[in-house]
C-alpha atoms as a PDB file:
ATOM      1  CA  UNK A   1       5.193  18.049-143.281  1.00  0.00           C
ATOM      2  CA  UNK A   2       2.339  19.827-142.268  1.00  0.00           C
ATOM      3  CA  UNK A   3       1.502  21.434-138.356  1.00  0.00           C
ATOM      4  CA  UNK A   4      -1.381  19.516-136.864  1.00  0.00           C
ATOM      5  CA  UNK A   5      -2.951  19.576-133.386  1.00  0.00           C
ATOM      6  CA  UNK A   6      -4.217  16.007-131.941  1.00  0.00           C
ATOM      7  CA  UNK A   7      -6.179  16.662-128.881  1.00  0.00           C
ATOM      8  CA  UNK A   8      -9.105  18.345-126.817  1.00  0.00           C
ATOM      9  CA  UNK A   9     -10.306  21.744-128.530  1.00  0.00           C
ATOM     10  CA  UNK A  10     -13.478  24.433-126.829  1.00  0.00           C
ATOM     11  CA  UNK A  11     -14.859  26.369-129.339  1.00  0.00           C
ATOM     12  CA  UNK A  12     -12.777  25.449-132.349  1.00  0.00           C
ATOM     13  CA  UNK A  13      -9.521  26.173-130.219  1.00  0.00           C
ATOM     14  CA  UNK A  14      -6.485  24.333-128.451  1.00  0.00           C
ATOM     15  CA  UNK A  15      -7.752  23.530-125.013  1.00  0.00           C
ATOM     16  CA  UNK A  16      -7.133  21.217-122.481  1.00  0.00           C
ATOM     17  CA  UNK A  17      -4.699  18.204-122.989  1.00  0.00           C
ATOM     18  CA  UNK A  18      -3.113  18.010-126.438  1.00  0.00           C
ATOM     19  CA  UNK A  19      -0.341  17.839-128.918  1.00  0.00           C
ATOM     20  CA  UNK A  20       1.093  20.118-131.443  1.00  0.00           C
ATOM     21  CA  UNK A  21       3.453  19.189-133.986  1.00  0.00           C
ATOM     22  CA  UNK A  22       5.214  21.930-136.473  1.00  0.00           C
ATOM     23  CA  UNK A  23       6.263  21.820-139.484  1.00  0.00           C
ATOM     24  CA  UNK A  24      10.128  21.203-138.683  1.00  0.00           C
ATOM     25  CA  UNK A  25       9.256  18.095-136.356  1.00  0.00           C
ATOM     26  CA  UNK A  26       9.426  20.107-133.126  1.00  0.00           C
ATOM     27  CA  UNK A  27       6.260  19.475-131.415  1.00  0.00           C
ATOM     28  CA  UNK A  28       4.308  20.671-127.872  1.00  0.00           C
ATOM     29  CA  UNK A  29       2.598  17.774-125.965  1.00  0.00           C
ATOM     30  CA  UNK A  30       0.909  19.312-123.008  1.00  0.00           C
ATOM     31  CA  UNK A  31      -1.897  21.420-121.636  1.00  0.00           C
ATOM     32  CA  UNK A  32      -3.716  24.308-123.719  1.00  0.00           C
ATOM     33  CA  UNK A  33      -5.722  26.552-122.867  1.00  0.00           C
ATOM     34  CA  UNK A  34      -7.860  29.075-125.463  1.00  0.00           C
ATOM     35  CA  UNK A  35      -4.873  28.376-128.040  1.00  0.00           C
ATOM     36  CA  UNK A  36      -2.264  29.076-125.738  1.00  0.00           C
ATOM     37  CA  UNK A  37       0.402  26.321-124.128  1.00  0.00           C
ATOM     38  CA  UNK A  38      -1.450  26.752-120.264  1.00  0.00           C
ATOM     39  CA  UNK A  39      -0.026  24.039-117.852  1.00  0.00           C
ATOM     40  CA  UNK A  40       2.213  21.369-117.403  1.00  0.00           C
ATOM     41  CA  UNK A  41       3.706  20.658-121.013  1.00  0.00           C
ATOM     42  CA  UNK A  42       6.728  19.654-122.566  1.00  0.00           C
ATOM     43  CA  UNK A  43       8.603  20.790-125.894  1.00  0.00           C
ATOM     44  CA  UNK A  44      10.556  18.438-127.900  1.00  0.00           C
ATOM     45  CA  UNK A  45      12.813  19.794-130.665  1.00  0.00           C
ATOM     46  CA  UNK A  46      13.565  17.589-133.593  1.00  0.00           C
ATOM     47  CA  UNK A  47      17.054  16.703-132.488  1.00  0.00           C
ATOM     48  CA  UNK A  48      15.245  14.869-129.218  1.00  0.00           C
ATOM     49  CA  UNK A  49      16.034  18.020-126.642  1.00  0.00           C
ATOM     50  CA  UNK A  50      13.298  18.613-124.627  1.00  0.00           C
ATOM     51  CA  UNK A  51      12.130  21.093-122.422  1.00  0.00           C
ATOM     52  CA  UNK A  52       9.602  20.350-119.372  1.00  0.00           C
ATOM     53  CA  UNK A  53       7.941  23.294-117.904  1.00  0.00           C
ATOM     54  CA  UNK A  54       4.855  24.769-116.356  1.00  0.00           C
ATOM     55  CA  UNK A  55       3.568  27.713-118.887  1.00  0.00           C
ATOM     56  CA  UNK A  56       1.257  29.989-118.728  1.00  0.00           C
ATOM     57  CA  UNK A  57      -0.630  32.001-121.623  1.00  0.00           C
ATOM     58  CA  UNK A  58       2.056  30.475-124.069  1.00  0.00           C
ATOM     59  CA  UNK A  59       5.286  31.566-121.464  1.00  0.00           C
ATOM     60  CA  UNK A  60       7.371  29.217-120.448  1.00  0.00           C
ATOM     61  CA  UNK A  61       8.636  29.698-116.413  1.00  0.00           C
ATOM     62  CA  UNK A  62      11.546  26.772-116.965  1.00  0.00           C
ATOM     63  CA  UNK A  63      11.689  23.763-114.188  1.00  0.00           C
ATOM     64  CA  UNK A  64      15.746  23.549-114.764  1.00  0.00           C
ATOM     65  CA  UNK A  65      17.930  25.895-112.199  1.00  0.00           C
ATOM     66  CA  UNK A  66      20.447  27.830-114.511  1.00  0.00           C
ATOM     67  CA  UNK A  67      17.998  29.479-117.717  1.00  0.00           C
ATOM     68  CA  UNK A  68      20.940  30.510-120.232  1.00  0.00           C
ATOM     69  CA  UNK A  69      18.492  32.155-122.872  1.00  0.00           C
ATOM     70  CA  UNK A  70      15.157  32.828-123.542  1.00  0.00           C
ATOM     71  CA  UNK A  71      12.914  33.270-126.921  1.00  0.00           C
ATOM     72  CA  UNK A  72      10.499  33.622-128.907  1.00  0.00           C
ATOM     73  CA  UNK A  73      10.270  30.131-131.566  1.00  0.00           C
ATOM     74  CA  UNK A  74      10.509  30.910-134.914  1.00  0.00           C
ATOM     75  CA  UNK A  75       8.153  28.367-135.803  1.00  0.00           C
ATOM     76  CA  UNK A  76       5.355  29.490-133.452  1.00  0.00           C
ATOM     77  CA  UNK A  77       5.126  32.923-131.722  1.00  0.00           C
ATOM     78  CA  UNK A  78       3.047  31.823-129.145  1.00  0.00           C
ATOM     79  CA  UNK A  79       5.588  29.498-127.305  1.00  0.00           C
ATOM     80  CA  UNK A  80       8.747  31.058-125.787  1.00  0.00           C
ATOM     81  CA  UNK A  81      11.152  28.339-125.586  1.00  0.00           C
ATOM     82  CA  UNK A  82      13.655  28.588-122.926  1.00  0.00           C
ATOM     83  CA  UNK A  83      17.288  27.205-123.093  1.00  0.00           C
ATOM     84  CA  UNK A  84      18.503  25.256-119.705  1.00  0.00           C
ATOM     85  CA  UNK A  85      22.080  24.207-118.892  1.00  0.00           C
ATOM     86  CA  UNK A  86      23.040  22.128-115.862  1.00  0.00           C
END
């Protein structure tokens, strides 16, 4: 499986509403802006988790109350991913 991006672009680049999928089946459905997660998005990992947040400039600032860990994915260095517990 390849990555692919389905959705608005400016200037040959991720912008506006969209979805990214990587190559391990995670994948980023949300707002982009000049490449960059920018917005409200959400990102799924392949075993269903999910993580719903408001980034900005490819950070993630998590919606869930207790943040247990932070960092960078391995697949794609522009999207922290955040780890939530309840």
């Amino acid at each position: 499986m390849f990555p692919y991006y389905e959705g608005q672009l400016l200037d040959g680049m991720r912008h506006g509403k969209g979805v990214y999928n990587y190559a391990n089946g995670d994948y980023y459905s949300g707002m982009w802006k000049f490449n960059l997660p920018d917005g409200l998005g959400t990102y799924v990992w392949n075993g269903g988790d999910y993580l719903e947040c408001k980034w900005q400039a490819g950070v993630s600032f998590c919606c869930c109350s207790h943040v247990l860990a932070c960092m960078l994915a391995y697949v794609d260095r522009s999207v922290s991913v955040c780890v939530c517990v309840e």
